[in-house]
C-alpha atoms as a PDB file:
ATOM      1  CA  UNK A   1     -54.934  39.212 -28.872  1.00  0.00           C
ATOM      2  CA  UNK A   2     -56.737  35.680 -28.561  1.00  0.00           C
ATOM      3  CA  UNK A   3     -59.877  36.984 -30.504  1.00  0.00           C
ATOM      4  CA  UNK A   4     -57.649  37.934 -33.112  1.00  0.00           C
ATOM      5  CA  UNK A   5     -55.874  34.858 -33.037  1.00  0.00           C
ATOM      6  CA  UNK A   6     -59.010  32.628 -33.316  1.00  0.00           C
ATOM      7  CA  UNK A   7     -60.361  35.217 -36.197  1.00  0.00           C
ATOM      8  CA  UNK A   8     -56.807  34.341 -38.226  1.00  0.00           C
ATOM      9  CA  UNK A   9     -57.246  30.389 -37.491  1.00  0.00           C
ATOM     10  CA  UNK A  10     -60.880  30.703 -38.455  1.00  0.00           C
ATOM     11  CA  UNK A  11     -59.879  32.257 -41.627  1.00  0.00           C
ATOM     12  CA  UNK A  12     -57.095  29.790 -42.218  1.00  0.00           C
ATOM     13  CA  UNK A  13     -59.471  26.734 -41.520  1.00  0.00           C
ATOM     14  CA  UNK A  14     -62.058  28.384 -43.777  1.00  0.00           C
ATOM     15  CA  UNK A  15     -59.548  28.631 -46.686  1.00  0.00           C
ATOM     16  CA  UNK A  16     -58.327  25.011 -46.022  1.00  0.00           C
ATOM     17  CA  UNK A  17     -61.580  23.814 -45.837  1.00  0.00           C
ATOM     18  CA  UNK A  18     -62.415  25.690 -49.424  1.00  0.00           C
ATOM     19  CA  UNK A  19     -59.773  23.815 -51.279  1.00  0.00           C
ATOM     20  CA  UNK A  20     -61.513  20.476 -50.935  1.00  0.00           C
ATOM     21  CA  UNK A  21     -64.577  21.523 -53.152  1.00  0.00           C
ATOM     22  CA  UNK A  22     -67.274  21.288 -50.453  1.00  0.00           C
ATOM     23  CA  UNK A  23     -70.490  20.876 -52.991  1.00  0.00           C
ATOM     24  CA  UNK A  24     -69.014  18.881 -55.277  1.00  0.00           C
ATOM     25  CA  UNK A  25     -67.917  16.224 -52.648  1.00  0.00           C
ATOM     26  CA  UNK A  26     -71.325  16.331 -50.904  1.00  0.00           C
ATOM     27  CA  UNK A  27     -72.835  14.996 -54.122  1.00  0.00           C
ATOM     28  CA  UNK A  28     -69.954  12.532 -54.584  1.00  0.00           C
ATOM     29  CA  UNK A  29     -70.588  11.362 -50.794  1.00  0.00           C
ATOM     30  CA  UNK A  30     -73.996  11.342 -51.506  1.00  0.00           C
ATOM     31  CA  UNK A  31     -74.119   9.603 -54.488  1.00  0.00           C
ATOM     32  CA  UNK A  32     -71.280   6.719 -52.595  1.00  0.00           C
ATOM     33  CA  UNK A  33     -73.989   6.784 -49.869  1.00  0.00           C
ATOM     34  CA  UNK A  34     -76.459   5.331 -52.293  1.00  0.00           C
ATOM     35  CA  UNK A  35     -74.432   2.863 -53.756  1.00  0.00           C
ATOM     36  CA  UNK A  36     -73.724   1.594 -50.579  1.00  0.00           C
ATOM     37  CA  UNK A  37     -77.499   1.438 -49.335  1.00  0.00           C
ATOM     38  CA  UNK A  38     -78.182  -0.106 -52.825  1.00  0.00           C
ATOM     39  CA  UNK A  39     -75.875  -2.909 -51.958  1.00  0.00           C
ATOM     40  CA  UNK A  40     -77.465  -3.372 -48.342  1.00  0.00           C
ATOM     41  CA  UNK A  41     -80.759  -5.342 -48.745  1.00  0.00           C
ATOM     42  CA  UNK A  42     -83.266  -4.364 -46.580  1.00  0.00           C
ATOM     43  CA  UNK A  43     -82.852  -2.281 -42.920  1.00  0.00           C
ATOM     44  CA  UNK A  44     -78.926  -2.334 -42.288  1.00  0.00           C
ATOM     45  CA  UNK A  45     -77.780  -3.357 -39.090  1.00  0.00           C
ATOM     46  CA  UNK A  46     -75.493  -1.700 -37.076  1.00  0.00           C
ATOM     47  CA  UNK A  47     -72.400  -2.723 -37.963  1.00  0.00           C
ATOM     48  CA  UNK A  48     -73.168  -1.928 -41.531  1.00  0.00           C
ATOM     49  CA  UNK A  49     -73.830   1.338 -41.029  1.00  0.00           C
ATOM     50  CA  UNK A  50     -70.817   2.080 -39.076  1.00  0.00           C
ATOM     51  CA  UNK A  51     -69.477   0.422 -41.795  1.00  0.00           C
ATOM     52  CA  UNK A  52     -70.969   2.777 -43.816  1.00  0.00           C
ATOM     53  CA  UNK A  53     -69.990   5.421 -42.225  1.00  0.00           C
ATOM     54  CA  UNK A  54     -66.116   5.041 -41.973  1.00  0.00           C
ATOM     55  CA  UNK A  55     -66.495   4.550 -45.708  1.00  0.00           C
ATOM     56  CA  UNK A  56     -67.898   8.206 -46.441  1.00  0.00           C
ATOM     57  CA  UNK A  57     -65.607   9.626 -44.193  1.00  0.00           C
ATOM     58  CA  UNK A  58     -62.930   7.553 -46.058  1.00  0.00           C
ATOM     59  CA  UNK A  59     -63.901   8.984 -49.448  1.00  0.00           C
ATOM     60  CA  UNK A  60     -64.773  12.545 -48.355  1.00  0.00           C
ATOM     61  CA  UNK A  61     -60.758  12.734 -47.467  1.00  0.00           C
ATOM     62  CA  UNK A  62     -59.747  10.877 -50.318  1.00  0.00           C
ATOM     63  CA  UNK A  63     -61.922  13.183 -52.775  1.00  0.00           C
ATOM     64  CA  UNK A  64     -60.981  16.483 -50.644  1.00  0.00           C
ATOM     65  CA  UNK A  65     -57.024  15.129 -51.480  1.00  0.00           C
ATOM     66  CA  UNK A  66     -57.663  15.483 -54.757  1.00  0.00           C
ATOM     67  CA  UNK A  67     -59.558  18.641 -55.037  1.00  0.00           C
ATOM     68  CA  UNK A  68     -56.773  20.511 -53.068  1.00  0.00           C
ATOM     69  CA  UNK A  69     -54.288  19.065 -55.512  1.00  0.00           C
ATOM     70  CA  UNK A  70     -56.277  20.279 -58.421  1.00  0.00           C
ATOM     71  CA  UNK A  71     -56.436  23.525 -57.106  1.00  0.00           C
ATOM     72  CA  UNK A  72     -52.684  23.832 -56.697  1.00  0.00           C
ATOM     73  CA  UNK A  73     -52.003  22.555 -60.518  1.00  0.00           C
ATOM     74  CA  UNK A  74     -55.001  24.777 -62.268  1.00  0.00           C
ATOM     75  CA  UNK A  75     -54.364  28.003 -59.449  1.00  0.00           C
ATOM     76  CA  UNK A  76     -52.777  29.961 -62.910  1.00  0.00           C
ATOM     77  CA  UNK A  77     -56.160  28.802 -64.444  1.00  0.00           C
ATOM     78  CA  UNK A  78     -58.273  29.126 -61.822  1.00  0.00           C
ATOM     79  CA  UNK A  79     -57.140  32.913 -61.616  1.00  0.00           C
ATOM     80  CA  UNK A  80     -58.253  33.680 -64.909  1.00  0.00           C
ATOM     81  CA  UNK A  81     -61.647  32.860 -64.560  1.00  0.00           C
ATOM     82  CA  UNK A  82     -64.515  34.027 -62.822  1.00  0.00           C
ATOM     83  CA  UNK A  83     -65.878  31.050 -61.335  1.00  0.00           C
ATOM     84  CA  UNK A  84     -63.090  29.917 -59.549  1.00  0.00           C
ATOM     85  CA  UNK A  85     -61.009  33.264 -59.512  1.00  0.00           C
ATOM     86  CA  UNK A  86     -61.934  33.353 -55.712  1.00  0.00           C
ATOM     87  CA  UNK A  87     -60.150  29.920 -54.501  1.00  0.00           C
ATOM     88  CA  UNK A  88     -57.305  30.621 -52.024  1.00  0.00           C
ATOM     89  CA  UNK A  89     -54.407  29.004 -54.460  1.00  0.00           C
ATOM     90  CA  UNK A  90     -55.756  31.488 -57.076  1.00  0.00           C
ATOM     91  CA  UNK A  91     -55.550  34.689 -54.796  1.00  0.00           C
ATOM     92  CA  UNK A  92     -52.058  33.564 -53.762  1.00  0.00           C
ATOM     93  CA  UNK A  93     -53.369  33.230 -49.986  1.00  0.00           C
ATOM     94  CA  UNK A  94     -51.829  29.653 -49.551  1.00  0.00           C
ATOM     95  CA  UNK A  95     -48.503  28.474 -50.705  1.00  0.00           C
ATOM     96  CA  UNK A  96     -48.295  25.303 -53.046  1.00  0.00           C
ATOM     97  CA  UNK A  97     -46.439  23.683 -50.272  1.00  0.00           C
ATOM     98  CA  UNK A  98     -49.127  23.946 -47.798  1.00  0.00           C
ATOM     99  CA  UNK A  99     -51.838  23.108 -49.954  1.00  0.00           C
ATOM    100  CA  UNK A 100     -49.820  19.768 -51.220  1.00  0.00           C
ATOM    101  CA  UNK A 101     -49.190  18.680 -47.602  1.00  0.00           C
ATOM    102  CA  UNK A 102     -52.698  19.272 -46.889  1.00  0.00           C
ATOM    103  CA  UNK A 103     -53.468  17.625 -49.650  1.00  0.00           C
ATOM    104  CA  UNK A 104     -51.092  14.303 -49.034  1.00  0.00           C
ATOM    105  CA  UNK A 105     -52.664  14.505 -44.948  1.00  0.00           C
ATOM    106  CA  UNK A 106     -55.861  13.794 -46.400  1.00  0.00           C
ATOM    107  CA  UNK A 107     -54.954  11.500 -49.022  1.00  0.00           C
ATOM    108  CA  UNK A 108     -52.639   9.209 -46.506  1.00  0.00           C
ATOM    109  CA  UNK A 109     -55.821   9.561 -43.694  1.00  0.00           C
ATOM    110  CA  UNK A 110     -58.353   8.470 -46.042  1.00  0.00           C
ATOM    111  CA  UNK A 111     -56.976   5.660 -48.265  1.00  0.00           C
ATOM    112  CA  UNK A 112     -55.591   3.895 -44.646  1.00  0.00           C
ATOM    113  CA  UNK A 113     -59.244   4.260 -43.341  1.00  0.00           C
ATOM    114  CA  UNK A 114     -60.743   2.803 -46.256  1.00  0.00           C
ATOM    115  CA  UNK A 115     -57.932   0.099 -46.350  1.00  0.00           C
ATOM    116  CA  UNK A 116     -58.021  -0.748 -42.642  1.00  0.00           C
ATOM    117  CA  UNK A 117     -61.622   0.008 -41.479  1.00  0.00           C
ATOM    118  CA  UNK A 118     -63.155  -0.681 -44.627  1.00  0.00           C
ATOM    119  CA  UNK A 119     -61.572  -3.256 -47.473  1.00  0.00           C
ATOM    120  CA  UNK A 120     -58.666  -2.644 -49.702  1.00  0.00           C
ATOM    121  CA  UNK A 121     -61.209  -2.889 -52.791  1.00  0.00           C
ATOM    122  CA  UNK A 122     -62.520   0.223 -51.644  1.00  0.00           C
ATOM    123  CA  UNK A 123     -58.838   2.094 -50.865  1.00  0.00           C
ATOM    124  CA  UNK A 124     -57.394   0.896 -54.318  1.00  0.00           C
ATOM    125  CA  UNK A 125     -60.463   1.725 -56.049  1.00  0.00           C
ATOM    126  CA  UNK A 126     -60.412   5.475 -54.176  1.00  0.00           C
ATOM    127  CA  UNK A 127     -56.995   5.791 -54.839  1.00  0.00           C
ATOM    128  CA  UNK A 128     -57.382   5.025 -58.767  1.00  0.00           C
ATOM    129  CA  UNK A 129     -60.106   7.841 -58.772  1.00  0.00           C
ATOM    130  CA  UNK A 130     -57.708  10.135 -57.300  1.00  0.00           C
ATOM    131  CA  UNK A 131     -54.892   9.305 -59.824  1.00  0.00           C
ATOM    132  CA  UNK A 132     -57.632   9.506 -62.738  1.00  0.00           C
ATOM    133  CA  UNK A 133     -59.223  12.960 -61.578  1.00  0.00           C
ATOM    134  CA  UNK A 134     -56.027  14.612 -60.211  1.00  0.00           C
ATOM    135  CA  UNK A 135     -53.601  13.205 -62.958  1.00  0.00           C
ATOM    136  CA  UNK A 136     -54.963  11.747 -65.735  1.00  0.00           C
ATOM    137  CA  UNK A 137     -57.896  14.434 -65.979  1.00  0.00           C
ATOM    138  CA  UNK A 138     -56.173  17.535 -64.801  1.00  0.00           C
ATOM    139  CA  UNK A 139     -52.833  17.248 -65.637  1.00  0.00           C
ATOM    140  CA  UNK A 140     -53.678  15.450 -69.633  1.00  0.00           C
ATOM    141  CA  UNK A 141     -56.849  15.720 -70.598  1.00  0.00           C
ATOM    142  CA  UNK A 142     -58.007  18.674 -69.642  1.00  0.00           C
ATOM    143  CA  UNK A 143     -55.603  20.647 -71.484  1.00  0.00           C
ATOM    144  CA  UNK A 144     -55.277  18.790 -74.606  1.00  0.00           C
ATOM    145  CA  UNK A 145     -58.668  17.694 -75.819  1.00  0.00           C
ATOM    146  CA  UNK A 146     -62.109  18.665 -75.672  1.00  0.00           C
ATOM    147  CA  UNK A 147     -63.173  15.397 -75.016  1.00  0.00           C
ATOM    148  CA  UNK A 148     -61.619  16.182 -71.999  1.00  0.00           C
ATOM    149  CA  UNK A 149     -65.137  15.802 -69.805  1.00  0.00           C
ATOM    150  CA  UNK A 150     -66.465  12.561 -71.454  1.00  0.00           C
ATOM    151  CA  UNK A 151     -62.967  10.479 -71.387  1.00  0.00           C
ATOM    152  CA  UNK A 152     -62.455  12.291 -67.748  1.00  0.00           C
ATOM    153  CA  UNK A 153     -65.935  11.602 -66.467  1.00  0.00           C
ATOM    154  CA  UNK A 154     -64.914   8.105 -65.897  1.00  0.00           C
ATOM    155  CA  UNK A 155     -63.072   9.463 -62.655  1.00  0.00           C
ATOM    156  CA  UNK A 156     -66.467  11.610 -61.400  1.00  0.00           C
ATOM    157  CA  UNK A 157     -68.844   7.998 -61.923  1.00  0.00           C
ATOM    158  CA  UNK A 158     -66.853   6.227 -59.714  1.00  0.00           C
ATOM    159  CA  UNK A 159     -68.608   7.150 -56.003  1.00  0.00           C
ATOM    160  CA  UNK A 160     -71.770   4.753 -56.247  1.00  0.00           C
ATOM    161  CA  UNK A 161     -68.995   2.071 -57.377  1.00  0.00           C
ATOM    162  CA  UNK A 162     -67.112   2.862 -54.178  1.00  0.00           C
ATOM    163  CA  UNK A 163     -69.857   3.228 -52.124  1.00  0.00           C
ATOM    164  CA  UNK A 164     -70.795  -0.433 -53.698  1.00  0.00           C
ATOM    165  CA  UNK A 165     -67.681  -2.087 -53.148  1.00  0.00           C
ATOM    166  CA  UNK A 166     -67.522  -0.708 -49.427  1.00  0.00           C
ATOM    167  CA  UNK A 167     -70.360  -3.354 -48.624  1.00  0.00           C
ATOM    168  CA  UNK A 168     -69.983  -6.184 -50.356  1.00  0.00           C
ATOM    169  CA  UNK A 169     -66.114  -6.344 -51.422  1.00  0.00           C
ATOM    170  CA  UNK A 170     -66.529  -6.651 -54.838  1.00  0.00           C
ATOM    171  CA  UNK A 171     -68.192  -4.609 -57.697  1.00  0.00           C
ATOM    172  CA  UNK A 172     -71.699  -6.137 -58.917  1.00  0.00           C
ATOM    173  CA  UNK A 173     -74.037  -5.025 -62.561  1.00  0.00           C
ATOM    174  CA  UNK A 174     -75.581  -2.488 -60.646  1.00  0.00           C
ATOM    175  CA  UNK A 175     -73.080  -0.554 -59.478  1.00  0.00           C
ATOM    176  CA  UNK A 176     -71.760  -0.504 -63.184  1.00  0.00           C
ATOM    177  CA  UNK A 177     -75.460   0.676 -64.219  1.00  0.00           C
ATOM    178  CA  UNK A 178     -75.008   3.582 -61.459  1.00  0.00           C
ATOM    179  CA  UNK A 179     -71.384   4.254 -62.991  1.00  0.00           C
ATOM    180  CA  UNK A 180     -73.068   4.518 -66.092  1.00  0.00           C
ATOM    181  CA  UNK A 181     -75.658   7.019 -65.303  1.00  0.00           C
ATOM    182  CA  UNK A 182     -72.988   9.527 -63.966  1.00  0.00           C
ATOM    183  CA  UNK A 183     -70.622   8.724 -67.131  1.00  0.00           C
ATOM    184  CA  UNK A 184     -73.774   9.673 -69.413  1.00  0.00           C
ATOM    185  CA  UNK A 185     -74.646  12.696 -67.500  1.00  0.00           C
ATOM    186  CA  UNK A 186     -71.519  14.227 -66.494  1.00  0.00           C
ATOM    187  CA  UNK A 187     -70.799  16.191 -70.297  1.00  0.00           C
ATOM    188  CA  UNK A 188     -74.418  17.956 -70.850  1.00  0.00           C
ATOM    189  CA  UNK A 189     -73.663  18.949 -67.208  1.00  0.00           C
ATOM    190  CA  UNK A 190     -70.095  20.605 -68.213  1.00  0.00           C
ATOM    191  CA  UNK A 191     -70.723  21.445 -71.332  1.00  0.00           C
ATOM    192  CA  UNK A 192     -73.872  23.306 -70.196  1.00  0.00           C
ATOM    193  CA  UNK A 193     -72.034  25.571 -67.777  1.00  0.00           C
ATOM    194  CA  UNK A 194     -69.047  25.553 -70.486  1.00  0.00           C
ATOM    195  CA  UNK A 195     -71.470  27.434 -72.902  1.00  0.00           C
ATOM    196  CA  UNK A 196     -72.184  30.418 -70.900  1.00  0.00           C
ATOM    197  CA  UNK A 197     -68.677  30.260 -69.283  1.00  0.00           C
ATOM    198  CA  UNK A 198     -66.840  30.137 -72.436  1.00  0.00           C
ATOM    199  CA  UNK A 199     -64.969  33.350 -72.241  1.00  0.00           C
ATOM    200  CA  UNK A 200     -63.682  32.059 -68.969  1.00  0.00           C
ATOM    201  CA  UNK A 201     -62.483  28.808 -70.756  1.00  0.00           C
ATOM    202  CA  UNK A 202     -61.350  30.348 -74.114  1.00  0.00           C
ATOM    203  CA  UNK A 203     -58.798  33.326 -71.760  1.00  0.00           C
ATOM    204  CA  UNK A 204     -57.688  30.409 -69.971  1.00  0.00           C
ATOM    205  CA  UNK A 205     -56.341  28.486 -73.005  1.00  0.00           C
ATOM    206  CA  UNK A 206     -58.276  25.464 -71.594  1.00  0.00           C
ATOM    207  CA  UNK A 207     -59.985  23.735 -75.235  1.00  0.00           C
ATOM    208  CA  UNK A 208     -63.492  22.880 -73.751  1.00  0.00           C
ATOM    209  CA  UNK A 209     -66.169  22.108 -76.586  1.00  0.00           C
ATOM    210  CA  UNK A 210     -67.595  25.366 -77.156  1.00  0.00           C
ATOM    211  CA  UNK A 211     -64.625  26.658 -77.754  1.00  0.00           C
ATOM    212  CA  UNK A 212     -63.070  24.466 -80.177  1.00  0.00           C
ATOM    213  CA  UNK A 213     -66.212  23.510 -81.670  1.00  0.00           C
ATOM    214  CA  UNK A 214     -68.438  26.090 -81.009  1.00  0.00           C
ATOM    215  CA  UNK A 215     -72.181  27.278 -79.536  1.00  0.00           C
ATOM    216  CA  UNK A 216     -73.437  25.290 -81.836  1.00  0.00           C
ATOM    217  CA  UNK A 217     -72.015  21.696 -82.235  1.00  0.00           C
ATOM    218  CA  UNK A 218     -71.695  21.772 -78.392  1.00  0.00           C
ATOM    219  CA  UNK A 219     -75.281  22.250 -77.986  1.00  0.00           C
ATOM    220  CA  UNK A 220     -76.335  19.131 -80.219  1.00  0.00           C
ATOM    221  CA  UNK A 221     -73.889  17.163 -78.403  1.00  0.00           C
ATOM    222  CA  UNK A 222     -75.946  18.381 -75.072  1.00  0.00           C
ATOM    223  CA  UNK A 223     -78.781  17.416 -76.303  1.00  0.00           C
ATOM    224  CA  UNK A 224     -77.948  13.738 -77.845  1.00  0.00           C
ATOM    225  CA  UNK A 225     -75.861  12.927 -74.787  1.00  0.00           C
ATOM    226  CA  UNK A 226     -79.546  13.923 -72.665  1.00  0.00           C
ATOM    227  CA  UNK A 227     -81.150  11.412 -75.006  1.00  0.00           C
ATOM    228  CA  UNK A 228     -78.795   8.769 -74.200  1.00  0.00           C
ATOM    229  CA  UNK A 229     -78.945   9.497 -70.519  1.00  0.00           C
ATOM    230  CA  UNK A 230     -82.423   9.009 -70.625  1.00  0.00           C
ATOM    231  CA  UNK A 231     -82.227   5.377 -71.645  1.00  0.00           C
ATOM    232  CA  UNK A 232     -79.478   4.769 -69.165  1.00  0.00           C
ATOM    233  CA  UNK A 233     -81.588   5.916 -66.071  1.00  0.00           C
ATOM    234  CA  UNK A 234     -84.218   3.141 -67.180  1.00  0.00           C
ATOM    235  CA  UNK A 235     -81.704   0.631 -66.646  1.00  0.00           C
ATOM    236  CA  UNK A 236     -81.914  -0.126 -63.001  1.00  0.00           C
ATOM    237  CA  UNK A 237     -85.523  -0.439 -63.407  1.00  0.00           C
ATOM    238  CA  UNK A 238     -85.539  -2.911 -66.782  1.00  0.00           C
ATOM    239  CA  UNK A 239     -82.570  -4.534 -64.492  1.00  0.00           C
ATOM    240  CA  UNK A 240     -84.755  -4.815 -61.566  1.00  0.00           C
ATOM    241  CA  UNK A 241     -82.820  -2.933 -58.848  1.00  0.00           C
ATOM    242  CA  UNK A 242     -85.756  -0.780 -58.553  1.00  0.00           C
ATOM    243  CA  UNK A 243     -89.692  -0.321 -59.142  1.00  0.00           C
ATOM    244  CA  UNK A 244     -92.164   1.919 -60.259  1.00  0.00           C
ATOM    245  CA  UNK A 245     -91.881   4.473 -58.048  1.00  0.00           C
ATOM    246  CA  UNK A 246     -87.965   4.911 -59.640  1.00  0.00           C
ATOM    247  CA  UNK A 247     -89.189   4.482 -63.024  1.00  0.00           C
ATOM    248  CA  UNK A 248     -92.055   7.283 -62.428  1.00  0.00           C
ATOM    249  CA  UNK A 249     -89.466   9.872 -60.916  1.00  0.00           C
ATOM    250  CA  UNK A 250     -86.564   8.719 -64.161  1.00  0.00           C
ATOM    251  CA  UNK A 251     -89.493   9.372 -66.415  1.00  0.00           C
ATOM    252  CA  UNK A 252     -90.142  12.851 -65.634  1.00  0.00           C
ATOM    253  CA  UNK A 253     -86.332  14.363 -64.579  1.00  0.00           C
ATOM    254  CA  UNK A 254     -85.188  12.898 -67.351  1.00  0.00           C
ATOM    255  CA  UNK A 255     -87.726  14.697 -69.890  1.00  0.00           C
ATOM    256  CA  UNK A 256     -87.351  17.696 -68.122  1.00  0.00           C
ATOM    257  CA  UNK A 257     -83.531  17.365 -68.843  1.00  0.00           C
ATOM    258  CA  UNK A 258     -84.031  16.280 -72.948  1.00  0.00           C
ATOM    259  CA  UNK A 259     -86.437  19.645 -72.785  1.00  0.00           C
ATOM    260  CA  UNK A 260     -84.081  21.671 -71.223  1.00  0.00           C
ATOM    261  CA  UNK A 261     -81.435  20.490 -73.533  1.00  0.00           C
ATOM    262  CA  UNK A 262     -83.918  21.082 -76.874  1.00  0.00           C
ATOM    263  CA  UNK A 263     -84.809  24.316 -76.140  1.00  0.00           C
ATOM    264  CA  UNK A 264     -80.988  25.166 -75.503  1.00  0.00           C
ATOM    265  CA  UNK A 265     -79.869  23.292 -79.107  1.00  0.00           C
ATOM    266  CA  UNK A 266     -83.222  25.371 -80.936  1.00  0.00           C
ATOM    267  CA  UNK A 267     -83.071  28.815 -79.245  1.00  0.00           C
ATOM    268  CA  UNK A 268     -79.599  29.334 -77.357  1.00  0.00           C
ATOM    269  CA  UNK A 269     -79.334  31.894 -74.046  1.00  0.00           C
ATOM    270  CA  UNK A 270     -77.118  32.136 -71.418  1.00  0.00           C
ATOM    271  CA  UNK A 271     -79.446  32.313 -68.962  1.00  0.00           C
ATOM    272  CA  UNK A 272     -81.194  28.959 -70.624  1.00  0.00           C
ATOM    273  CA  UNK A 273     -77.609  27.400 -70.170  1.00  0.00           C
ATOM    274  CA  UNK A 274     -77.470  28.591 -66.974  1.00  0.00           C
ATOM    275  CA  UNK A 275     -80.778  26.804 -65.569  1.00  0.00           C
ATOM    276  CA  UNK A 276     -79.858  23.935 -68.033  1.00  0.00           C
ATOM    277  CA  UNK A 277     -77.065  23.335 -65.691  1.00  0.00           C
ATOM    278  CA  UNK A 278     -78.900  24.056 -62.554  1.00  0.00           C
ATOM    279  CA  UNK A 279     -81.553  21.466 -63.467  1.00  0.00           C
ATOM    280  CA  UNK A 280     -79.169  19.004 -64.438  1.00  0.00           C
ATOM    281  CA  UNK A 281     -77.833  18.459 -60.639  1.00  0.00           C
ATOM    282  CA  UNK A 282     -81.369  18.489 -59.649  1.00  0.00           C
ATOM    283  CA  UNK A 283     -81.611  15.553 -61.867  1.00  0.00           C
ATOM    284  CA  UNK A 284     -78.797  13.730 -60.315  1.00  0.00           C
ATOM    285  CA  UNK A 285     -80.247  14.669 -57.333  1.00  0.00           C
ATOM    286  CA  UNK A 286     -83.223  13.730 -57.395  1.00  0.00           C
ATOM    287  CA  UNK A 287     -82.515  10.467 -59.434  1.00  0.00           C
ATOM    288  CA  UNK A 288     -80.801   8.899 -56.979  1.00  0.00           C
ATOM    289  CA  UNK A 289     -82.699   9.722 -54.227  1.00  0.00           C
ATOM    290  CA  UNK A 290     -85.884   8.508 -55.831  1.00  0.00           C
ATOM    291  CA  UNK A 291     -83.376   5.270 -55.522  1.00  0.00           C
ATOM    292  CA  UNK A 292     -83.277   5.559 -52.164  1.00  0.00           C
ATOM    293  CA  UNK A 293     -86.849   5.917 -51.539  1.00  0.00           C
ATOM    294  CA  UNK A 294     -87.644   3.317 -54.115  1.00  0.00           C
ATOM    295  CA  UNK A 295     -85.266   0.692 -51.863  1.00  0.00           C
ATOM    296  CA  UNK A 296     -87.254   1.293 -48.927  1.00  0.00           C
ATOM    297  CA  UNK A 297     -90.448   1.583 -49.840  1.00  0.00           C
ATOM    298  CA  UNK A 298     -90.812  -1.448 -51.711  1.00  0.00           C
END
């Protein structure tokens, strides 16, 4: 009886635990985490990593709110598609009302950890990403307009921003360059997986690029919006938040991403979308951790 027991709470947890996105808030803790090392000169002491600390906690439960809210408005969608066909609001395993309480837990834990333990900069700013990501993105753009990603993006750029704010109280030029960076990068990243997803998008009724524009237009878009990400990732460098060994590692993701995005624009594949999209969180990856090396290193 108890085995059983702890094999239904284990499955409960695990679907819980599934409606806050899991990889996609790693990389928007991680990419917080930087912001907030960025805005740390030197070794930080102790109290600024706790600090530090409280504050990714603080946004992992703020950006986990939101994630099980999205899941409960798009679960119709969600069930449609492949990709996310698997989520527990889509197989019909957890009520709305659960998730949404679940959802409002998280949101009410974080934003009072980020307003008491951290700075109300940081809760306010949180919260706004919720409303933008959870409301204004999923609930109005989404649906309406293909531009959905690049007006929506605003909402996914945010972290490095928070993670900023978080140690310093206030929002500085670089954290708007690291804002930047994501804005820039977040539609070749959709709009790659879009591509090869597009059946997925176009029975779900959702208008993403491909489909109300087509293989074609949405694949010059990918490619133009690479090119302008490329001159945004030189930016902390010509700004002097970093050195060489940034510039060196912006240099080469970045024209492995403008190739990748070429070859998809001259000679379209799925599977060419497919490690398009792959490569492009590498980039992000890999770009901000050269950051972080960068920052202590020199």
């Amino acid at each position: 009886m108890s085995a059983n027991f702890l094999s239904v709470q284990t499955s409960v947890f695990r679907q819980f635990y599934a409606l806050t996105k899991p990889r996609v808030i790693q990389l928007i803790v991680f990419c917080a985490l930087i912001g907030m090392v960025l805005a740390v000169p030197g070794v930080p002491s102790w109290a600024e990593v706790r600090l530090a600390l409280v504050a990714c906690l603080g946004i992992w439960l703020v950006a986990g709110a939101a994630a099980a809210f999205n899941c409960v408005v798009e679960k119709g969608i969600d069930a449609k598609m492949k990709r996310t066909a698997w989520r527990p609001t889509a197989k019909g395993e957890l009520a709305d009302r659960q998730t949404l309480l679940f959802s409002a837990v998280l949101g009410v834990l974080g934003s009072a950890l980020l307003y008491l333990g951290v700075n109300p900069l940081t809760m306010w700013l949180t919260f706004a990403t919720f409303v933008g990501y959870a409301v204004v993105y999923t609930l109005i753009l989404k649906p309406l307009t293909p531009q959905n990603i690049v007006i929506g993006g605003a909402s996914g750029a945010m972290p490095p921003v928070l993670g900023w704010a978080a140690m310093t109280g206030d929002i500085g030029p670089e954290a708007l360059i690291l804002f930047l960076i994501i804005f820039l990068w977040t539609p070749p990243h959709f709009w790659a997986l879009a591509l090869y997803r597009v059946e997925d998008y176009r029975k779900a009724g959702l208008p993403m690029l491909p489909v109300t524009h087509g293989n074609e237009f949405t694949r010059l878009q990918v490619l133009l919006y690479t090119l302008l990400l490329f001159a945004a990732c030189l930016l902390p460098f010509i700004y002097g938040m970093s050195s060489w060994i940034y510039l060196i590692a912006a240099l080469v993701l970045s024209t492995g991403f403008c190739l990748y995005a070429y070859q998809l624009w001259r000679d379209y594949s799925d599977e060419l979308a497919r490690k398009t999209f792959r490569f492009s969180l590498i980039h992000l990856s890999a770009l901000f951790a050269a950051l972080l090396v960068d920052h202590y290193v020199l």
